[in-house]
Protein backbone atom coordinates (compact mmCIF):
# COMPACT_ATOMS: atom_id res chain seq x y z
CA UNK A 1 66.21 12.87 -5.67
CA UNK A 2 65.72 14.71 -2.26
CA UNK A 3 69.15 13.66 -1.35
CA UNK A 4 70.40 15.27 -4.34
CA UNK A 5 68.26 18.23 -3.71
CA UNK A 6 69.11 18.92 0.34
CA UNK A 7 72.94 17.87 -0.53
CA UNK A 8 72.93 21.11 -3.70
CA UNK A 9 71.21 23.41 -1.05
CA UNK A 10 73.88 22.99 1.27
CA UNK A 11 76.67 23.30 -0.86
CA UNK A 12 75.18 26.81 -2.21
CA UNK A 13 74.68 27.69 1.53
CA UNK A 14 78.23 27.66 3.60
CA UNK A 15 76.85 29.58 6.55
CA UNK A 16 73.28 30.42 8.54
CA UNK A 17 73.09 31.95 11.49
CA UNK A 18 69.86 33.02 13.62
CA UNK A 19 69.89 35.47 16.04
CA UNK A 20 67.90 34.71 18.14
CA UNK A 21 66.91 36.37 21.92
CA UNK A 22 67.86 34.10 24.90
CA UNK A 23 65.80 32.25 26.65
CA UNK A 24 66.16 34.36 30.05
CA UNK A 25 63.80 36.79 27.73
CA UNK A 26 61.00 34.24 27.30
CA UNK A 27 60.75 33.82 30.95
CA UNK A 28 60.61 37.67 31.30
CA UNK A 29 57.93 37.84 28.44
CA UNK A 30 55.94 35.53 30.46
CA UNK A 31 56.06 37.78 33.80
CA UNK A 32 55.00 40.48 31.86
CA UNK A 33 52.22 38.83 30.04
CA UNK A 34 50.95 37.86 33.97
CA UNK A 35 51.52 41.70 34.62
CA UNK A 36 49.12 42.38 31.88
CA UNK A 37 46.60 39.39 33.32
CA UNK A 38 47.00 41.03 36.89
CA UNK A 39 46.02 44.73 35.62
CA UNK A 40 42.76 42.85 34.27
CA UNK A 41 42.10 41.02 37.44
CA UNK A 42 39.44 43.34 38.51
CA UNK A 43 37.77 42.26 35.90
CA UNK A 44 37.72 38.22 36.41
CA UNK A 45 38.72 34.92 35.54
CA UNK A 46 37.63 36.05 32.32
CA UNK A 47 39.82 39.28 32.36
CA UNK A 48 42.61 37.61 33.52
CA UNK A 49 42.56 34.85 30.89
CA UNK A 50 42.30 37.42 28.33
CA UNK A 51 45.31 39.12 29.70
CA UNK A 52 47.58 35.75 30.01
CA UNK A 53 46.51 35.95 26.16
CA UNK A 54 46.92 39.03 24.75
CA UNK A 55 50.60 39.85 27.05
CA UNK A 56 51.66 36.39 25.71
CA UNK A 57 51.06 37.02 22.44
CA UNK A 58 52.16 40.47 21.91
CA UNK A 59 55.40 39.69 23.91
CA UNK A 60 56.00 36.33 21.85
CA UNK A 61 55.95 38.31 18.95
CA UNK A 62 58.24 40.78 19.84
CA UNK A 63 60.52 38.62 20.65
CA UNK A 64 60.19 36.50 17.87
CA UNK A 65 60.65 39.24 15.66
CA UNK A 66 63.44 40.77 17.12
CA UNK A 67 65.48 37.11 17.20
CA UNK A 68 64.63 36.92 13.60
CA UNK A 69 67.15 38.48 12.04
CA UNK A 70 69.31 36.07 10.23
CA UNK A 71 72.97 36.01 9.08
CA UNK A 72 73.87 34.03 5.46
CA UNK A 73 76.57 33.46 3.42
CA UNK A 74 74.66 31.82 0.61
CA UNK A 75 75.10 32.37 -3.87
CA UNK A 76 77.99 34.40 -3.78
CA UNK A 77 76.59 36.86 -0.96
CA UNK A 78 76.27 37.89 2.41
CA UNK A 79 72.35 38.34 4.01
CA UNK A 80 72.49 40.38 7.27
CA UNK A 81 69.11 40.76 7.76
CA UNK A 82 68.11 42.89 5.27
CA UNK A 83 71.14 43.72 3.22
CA UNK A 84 72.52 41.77 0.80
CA UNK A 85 76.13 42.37 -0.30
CA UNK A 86 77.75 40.52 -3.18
CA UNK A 87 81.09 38.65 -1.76
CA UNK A 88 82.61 40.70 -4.55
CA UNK A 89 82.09 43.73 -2.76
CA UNK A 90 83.59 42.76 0.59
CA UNK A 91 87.43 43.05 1.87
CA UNK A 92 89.16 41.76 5.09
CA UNK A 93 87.57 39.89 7.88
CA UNK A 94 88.00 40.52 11.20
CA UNK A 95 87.00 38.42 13.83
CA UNK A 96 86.15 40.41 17.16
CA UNK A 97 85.95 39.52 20.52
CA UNK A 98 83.70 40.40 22.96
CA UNK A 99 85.78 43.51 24.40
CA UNK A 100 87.09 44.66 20.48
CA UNK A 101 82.98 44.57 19.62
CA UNK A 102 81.81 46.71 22.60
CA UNK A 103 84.31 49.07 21.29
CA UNK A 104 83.66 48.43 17.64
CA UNK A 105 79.87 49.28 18.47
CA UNK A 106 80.78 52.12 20.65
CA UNK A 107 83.60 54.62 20.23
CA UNK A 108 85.29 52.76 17.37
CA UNK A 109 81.80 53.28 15.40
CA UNK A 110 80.90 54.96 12.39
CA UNK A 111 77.93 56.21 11.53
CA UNK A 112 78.14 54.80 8.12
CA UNK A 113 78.48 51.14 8.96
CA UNK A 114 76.24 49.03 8.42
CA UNK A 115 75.33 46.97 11.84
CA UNK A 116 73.35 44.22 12.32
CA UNK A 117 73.56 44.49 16.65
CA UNK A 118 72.43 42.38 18.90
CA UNK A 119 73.42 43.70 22.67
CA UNK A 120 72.66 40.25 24.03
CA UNK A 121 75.44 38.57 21.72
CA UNK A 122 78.84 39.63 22.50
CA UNK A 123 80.81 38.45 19.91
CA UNK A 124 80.87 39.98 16.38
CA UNK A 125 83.08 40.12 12.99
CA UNK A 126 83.91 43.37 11.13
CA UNK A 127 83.67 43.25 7.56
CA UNK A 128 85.09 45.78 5.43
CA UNK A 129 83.47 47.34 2.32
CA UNK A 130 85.83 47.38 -0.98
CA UNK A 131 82.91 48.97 -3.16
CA UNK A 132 84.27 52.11 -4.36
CA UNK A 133 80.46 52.82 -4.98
CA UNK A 134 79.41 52.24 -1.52
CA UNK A 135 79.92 55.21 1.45
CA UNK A 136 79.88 52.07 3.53
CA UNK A 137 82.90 51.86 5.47
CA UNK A 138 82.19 48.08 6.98
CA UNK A 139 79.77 45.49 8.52
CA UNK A 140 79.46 45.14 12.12
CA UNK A 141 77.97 41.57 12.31
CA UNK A 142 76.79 40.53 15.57
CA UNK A 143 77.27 36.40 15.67
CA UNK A 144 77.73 33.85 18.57
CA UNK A 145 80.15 32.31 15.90
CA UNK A 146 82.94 34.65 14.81
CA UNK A 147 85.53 32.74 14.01
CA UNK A 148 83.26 30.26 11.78
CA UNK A 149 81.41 32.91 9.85
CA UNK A 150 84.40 34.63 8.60
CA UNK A 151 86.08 31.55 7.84
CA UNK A 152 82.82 31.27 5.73
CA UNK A 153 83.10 34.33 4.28
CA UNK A 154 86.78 33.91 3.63
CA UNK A 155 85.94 30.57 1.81
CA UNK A 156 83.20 31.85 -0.46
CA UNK A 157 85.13 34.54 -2.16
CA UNK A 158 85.27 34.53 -5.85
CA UNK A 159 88.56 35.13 -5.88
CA UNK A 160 89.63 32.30 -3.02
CA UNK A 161 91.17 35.00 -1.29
């Protein structure tokens, strides 16, 4: 019966993506969680434990929150993060490299999009909005898998386009 279960779940789901922060940024959260334990040296072992503590924590969170954001192409929509667009809604797929994204996110960018942007991934897709309805021109999706989320997208369309 769980077989049956996990197998339904992943047919519904063609695509899940975490964004999460690199490591590099746990290794800085844990220099500045000893910055915090150093600035409460003067206060003792006690002090300094208490910083090791309170920088770790409020750094891990941070960090966990910001490498939360997911990406999902899952029941006949897209989740980016918070939004989530019926496949109905969506047009072409572009896949973009990592030069075409810094320019998608820069001086290619309109203020309308919608963007789910992570600096510290530089690969993204562009997806463009078909909604009459919607002022939204596209999605700028950041993703370390371009090429496999809009072959995702691409394969979930209604219309198997």
């Amino acid at each position: 019966m769980l077989d049956r279960m996990s197998s339904t779940a992943n047919a519904a789901r063609t695509y899940d993506e975490r964004l999460t922060v690199p490591r590099s940024w746990w290794a800085m959260a844990l220099g500045g969680a000893a910055l915090v334990a150093v600035a409460l040296a003067p206060l003792g072992t006690a002090g300094v434990l208490a910083g090791l503590a309170a920088g770790g924590a409020l750094c891990g969170m941070a960090l966990s929150a910001y490498g939360s954001a997911r990406i999902r192409v899952a029941a006949g929509s897209l989740i980016a993060g918070q939004a989530r667009i019926p496949l109905t809604a969506l047009g072409e797929v572009h896949v973009l490299d990592a030069d075409e994204a810094r320019a998608w996110r820069t001086h290619r960018a309109d203020a309308r999009a919608h963007m789910l942007l992570r600096a510290y991934i530089p690969t993204a897709v562009r997806v463009e909005v078909t909604d009459p309805d919607d002022p939204t021109p596209y999605l700028y999706l950041s993703t370390r898998q371009p090429a496999r989320l809009a072959a995702a997208l691409r394969a979930s369309r209604p219309d198997g386009a």
